[in-house]
C-alpha atoms as a PDB file:
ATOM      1  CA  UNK A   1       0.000   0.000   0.000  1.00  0.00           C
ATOM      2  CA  UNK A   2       1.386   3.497  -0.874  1.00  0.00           C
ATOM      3  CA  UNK A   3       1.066   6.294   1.466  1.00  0.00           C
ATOM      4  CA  UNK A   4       0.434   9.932   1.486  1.00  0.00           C
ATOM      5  CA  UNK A   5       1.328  11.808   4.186  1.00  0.00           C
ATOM      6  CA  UNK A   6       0.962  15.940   5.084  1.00  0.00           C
ATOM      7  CA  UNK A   7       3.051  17.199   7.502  1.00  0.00           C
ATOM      8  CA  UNK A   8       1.821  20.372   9.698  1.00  0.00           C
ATOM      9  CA  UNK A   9       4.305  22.458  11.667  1.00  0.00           C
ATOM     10  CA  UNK A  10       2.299  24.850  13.989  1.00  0.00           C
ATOM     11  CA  UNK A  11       3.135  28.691  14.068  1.00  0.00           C
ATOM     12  CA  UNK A  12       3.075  30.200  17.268  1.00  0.00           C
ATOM     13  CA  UNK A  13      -0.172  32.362  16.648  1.00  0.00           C
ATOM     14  CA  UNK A  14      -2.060  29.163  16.584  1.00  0.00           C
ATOM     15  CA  UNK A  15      -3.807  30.039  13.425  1.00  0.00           C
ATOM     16  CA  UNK A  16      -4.004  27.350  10.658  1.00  0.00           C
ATOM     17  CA  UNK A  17      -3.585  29.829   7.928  1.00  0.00           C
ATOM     18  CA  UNK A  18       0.388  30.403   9.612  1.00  0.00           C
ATOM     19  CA  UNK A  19       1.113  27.008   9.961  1.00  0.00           C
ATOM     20  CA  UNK A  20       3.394  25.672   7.406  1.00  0.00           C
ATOM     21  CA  UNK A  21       2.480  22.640   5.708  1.00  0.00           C
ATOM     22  CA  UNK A  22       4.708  19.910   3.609  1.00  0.00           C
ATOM     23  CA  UNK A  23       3.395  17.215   1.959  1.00  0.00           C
ATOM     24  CA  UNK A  24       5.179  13.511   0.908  1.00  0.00           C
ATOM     25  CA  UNK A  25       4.681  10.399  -0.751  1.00  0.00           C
ATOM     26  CA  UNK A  26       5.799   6.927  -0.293  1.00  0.00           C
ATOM     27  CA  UNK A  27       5.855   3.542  -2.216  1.00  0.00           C
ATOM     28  CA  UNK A  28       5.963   0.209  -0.377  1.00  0.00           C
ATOM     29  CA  UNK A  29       3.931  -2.333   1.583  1.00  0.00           C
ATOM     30  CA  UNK A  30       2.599  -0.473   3.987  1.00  0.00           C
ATOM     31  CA  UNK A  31       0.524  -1.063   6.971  1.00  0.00           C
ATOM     32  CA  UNK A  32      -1.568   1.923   8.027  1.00  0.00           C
ATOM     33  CA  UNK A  33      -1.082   0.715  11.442  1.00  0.00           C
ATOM     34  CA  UNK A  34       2.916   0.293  11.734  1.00  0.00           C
ATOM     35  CA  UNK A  35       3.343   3.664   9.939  1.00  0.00           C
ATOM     36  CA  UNK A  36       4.545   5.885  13.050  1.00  0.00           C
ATOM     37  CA  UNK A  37       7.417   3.634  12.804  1.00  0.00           C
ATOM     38  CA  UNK A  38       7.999   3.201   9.084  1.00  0.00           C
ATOM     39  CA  UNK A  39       7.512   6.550   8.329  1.00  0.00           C
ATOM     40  CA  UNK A  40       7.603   8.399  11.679  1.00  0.00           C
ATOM     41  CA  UNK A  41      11.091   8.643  12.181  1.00  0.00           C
ATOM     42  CA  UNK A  42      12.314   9.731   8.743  1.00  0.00           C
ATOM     43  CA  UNK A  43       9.904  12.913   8.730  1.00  0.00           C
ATOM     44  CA  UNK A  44      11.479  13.775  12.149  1.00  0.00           C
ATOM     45  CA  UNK A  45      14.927  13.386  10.941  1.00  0.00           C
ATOM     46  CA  UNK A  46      13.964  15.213   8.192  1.00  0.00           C
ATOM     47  CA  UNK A  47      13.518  18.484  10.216  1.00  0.00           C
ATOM     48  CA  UNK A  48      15.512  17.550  13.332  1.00  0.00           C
ATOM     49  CA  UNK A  49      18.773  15.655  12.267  1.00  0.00           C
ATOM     50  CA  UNK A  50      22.041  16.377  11.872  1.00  0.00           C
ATOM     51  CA  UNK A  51      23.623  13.568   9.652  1.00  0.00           C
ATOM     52  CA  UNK A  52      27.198  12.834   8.449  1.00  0.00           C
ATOM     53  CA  UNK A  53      27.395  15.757   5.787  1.00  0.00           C
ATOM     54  CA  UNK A  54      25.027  17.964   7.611  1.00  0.00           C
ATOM     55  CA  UNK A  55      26.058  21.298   9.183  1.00  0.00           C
ATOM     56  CA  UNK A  56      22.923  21.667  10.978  1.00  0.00           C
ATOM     57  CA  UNK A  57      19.290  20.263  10.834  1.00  0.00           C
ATOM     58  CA  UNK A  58      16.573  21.846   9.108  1.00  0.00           C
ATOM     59  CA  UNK A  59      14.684  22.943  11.953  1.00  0.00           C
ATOM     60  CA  UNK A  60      18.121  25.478  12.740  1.00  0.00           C
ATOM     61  CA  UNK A  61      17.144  27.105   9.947  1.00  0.00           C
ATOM     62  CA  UNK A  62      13.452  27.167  10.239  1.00  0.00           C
ATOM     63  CA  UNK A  63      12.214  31.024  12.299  1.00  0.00           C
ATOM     64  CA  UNK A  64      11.077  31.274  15.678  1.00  0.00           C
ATOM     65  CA  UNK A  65       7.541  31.407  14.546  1.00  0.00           C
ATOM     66  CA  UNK A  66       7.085  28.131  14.037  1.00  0.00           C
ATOM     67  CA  UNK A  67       6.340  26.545  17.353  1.00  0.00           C
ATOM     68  CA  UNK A  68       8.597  24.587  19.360  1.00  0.00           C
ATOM     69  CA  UNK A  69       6.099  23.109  22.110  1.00  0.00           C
ATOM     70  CA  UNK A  70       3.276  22.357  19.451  1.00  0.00           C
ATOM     71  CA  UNK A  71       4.773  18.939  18.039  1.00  0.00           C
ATOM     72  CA  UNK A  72       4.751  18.236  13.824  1.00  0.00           C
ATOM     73  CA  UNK A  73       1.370  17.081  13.168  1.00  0.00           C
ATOM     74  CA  UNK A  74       1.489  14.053  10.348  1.00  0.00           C
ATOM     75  CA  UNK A  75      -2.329  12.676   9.130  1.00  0.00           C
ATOM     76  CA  UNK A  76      -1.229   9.697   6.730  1.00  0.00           C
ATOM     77  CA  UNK A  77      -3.709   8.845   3.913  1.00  0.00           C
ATOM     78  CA  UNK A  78      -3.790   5.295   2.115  1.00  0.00           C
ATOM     79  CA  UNK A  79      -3.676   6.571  -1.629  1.00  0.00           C
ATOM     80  CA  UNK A  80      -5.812   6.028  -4.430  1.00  0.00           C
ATOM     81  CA  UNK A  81      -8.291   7.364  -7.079  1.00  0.00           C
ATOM     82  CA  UNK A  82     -10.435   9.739  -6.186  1.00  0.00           C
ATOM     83  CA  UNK A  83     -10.708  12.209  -2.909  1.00  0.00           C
ATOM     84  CA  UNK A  84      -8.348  11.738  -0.104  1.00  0.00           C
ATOM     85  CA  UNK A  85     -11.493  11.817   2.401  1.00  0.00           C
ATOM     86  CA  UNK A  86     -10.572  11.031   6.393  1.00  0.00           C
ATOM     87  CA  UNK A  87      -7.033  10.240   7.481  1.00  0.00           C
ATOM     88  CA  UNK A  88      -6.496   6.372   7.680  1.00  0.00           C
ATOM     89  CA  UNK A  89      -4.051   7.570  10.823  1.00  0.00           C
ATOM     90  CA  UNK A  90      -2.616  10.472  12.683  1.00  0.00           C
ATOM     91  CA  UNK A  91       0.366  11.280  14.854  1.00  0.00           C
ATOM     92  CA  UNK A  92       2.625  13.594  16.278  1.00  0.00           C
ATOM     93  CA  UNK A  93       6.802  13.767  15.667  1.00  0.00           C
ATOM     94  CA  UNK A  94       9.094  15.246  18.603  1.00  0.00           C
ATOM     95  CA  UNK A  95       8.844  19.141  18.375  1.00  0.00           C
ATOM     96  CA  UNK A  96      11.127  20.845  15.899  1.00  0.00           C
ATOM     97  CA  UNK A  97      14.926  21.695  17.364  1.00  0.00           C
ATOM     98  CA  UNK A  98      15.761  25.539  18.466  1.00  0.00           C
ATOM     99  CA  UNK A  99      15.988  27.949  15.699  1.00  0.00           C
ATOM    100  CA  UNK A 100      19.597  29.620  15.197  1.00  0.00           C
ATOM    101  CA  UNK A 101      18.338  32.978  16.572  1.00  0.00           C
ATOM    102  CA  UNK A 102      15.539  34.908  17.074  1.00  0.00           C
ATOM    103  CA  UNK A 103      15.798  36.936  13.490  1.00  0.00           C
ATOM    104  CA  UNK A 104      14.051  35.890  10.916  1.00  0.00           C
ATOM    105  CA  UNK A 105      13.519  36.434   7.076  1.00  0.00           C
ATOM    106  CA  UNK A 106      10.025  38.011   6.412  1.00  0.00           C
ATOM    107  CA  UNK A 107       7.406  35.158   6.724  1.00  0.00           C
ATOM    108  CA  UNK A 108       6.848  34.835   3.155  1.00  0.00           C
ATOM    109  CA  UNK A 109      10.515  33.698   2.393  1.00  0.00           C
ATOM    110  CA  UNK A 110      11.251  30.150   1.100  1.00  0.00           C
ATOM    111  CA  UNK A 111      13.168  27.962  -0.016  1.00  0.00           C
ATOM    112  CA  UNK A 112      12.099  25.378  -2.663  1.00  0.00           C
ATOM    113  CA  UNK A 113      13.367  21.761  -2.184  1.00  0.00           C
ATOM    114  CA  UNK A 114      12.404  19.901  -5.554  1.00  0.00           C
ATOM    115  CA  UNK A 115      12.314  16.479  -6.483  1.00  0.00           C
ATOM    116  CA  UNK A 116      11.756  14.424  -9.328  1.00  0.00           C
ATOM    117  CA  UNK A 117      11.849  10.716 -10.819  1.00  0.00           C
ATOM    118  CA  UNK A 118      13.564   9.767 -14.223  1.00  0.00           C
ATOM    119  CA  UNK A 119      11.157   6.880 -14.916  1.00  0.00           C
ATOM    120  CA  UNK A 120      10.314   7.547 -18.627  1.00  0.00           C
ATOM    121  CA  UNK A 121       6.911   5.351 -18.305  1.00  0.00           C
ATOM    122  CA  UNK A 122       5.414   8.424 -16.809  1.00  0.00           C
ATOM    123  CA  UNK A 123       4.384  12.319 -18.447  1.00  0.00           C
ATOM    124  CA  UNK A 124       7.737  14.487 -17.185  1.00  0.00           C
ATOM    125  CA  UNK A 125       5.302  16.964 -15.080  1.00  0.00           C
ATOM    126  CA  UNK A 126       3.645  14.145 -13.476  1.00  0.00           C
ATOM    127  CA  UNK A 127       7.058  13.119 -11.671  1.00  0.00           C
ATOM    128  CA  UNK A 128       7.800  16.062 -10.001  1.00  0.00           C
ATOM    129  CA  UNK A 129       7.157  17.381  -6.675  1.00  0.00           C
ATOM    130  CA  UNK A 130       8.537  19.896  -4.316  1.00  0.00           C
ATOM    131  CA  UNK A 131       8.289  21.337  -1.273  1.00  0.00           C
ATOM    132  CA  UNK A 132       8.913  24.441   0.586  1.00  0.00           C
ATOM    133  CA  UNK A 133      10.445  25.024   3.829  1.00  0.00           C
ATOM    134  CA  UNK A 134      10.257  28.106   5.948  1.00  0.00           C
ATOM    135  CA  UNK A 135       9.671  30.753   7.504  1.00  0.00           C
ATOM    136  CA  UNK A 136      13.225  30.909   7.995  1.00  0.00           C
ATOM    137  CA  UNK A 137      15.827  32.678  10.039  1.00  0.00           C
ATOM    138  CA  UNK A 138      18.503  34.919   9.150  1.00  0.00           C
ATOM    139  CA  UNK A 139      21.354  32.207   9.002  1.00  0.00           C
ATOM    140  CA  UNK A 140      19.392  30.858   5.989  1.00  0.00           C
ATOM    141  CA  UNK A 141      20.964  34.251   4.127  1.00  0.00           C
ATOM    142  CA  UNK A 142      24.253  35.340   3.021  1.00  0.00           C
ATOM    143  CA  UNK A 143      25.122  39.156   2.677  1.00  0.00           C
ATOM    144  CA  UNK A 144      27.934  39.588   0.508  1.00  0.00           C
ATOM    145  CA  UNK A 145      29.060  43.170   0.294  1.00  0.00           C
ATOM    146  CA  UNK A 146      29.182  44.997  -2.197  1.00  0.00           C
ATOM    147  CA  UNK A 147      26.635  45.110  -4.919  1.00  0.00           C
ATOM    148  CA  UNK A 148      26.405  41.509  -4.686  1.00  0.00           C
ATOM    149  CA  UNK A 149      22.324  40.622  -3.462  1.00  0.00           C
ATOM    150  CA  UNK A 150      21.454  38.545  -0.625  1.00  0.00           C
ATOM    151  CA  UNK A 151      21.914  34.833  -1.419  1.00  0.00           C
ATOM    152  CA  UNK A 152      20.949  31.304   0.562  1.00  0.00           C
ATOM    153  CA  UNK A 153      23.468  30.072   2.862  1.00  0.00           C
ATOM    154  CA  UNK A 154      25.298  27.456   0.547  1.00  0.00           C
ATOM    155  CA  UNK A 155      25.148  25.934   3.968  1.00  0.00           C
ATOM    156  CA  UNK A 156      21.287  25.231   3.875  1.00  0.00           C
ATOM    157  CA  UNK A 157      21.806  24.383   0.443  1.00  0.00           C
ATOM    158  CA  UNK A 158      23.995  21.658   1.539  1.00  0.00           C
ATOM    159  CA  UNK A 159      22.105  20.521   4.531  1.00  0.00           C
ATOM    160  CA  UNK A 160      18.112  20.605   2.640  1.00  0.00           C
ATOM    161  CA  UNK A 161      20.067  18.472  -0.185  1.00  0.00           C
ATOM    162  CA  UNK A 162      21.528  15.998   2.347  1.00  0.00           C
ATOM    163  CA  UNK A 163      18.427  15.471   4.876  1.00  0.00           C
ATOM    164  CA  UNK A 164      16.509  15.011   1.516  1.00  0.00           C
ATOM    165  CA  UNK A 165      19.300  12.346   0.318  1.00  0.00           C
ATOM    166  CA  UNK A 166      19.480  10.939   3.802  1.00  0.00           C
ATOM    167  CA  UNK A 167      16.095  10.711   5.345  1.00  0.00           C
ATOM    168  CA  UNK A 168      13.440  10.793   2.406  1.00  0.00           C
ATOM    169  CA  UNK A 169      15.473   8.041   0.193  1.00  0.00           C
ATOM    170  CA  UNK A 170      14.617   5.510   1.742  1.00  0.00           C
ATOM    171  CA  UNK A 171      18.507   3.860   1.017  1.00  0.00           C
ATOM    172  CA  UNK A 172      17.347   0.065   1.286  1.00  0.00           C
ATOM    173  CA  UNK A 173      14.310   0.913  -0.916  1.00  0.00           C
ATOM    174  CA  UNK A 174      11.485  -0.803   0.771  1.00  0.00           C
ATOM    175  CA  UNK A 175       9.295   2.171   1.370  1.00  0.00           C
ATOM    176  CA  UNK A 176      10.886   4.722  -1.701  1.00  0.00           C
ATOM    177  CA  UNK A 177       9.770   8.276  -1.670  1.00  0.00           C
ATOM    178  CA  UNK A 178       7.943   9.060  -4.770  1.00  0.00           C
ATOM    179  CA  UNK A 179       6.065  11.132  -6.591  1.00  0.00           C
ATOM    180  CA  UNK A 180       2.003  10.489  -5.865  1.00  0.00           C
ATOM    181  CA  UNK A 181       0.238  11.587  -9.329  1.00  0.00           C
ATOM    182  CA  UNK A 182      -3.474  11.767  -8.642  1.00  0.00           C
ATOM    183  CA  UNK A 183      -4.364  12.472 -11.895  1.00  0.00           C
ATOM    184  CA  UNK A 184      -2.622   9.203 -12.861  1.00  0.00           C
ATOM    185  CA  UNK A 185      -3.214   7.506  -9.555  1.00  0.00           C
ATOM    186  CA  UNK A 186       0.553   6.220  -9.849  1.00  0.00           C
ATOM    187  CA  UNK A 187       3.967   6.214  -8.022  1.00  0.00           C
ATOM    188  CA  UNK A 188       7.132   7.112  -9.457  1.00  0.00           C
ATOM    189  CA  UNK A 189       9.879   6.500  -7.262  1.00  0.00           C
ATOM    190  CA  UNK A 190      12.141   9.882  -6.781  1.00  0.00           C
ATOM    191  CA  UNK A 191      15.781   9.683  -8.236  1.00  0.00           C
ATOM    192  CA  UNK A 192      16.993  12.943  -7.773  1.00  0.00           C
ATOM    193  CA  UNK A 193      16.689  16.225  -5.709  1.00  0.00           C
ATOM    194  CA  UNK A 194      17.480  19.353  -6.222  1.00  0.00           C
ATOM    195  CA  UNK A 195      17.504  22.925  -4.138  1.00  0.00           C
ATOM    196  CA  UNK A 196      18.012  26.256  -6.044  1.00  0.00           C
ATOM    197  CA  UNK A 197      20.592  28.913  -5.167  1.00  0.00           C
ATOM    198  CA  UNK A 198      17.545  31.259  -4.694  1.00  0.00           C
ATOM    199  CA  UNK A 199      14.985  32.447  -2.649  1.00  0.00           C
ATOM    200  CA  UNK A 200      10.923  31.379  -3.176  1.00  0.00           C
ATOM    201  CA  UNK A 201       8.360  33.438  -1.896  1.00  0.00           C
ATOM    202  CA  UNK A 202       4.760  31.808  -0.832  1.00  0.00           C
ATOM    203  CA  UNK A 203       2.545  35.255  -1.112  1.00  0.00           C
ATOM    204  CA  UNK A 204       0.021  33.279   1.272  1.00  0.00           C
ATOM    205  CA  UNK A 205       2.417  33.079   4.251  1.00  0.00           C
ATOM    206  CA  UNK A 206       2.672  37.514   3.911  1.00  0.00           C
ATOM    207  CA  UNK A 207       1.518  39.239   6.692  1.00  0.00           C
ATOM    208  CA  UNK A 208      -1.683  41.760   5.903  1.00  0.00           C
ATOM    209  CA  UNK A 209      -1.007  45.232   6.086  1.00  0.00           C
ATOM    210  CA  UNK A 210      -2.226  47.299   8.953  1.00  0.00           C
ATOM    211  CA  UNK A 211      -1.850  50.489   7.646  1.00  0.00           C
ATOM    212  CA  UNK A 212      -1.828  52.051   3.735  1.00  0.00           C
ATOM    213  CA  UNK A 213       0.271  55.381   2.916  1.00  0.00           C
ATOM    214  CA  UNK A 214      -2.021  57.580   0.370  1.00  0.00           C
ATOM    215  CA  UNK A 215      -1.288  60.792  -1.497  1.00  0.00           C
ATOM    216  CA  UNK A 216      -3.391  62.482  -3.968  1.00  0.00           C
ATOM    217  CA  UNK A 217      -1.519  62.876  -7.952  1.00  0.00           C
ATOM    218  CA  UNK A 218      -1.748  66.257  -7.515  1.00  0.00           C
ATOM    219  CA  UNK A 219      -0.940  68.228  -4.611  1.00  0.00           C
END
């Protein structure tokens, strides 16, 4: 059985609409029962591990406003045609590691870890996936000086592409990430990933304005 599974890391206003939300899939036999095990501690990793390679984990890099007493909410669906419907189960992971400092990027600021499989068998857009982590701090930028413009911290670079490598993969390939098509309603197991040397911007995660500076075209 092949899994969905959407991962919810609460902000610290408690309000769904600033919680940031990831989403994976997974080939294998599954049990919908034994998957806090299977899958449970390879989305924690994910955000909270260090491994060989690794500078620091994710959740270093992820701001302050994402909550670190609310634990990682995970609702796993068993997937198939047609609407996703009720979670088959739920669980929580441990709560995300201490962020690197209190600054943070504005809460719109992303960046975009993409992923994609090479089997030909399937349409090219229908094996790709991504997904985007933040808000983040200010140790996910570099400020060169000069005219040069704020870049990501080849450091987070490193350490998305690695936790990716290193806790998605599954490396003895009994439960594979993959790509869940549900137009297709078919797998395709991921082969590569890739992070960009640039910023993404979700316009969702924005704060509203409180206040609007007018002046008439003519004085």
């Amino acid at each position: 059985m092949a899994l969905y599974a959407q991962v919810t890391l609460a902000s610290t206003t408690n309000l769904p609409r600033d919680a940031s939300i990831n989403t994976f899939a997974f080939g294998g036999g599954f049990v919908i029962g034994d998957t806090p095990s299977q899958i449970g501690p390879r989305l924690r990793d994910f955000y909270n591990s260090a491994k060989p390679g690794m500078n620091s984990p994710l959740s270093y890099y992820l701001a302050n406003s994402l909550s670190r007493t609310v634990p990682p909410h995970v609702k796993i669906w068993a997937a198939g045609p047609g609407e996703l419907g009720e979670p088959n189960t739920e669980f929580d992971l441990d709560p995300l590691g201490p962020p690197s400092d209190d600054d943070k990027l504005p809460q719109e600021v992303a960046l975009c870890l993409s992923f994609r499989s090479n089997d030909q068998a399937f349409p090219l857009k229908r094996r790709r996936g991504r997904i985007y982590l933040g808000p983040l701090t200010f140790d996910a930028m570099t400020v060169n000086p000069g005219t040069n413009p704020a870049r990501p911290n080849p450091n987070i670079l490193n350490d998305i592409a690695l936790s990716a490598q290193l806790n998605l993969a599954d490396q003895q390939g009994t439960y594979p990430h993959a790509v869940w098509s549900r137009v297709g309603n078919f797998f395709a197991i991921v082969d590569q990933y890739e992070v960009d040397n640039e910023f993404d911007t979700q316009r969702r995660r924005g704060r509203k304005a409180s206040a609007r500076t007018i002046v008439p075209a003519i004085a």
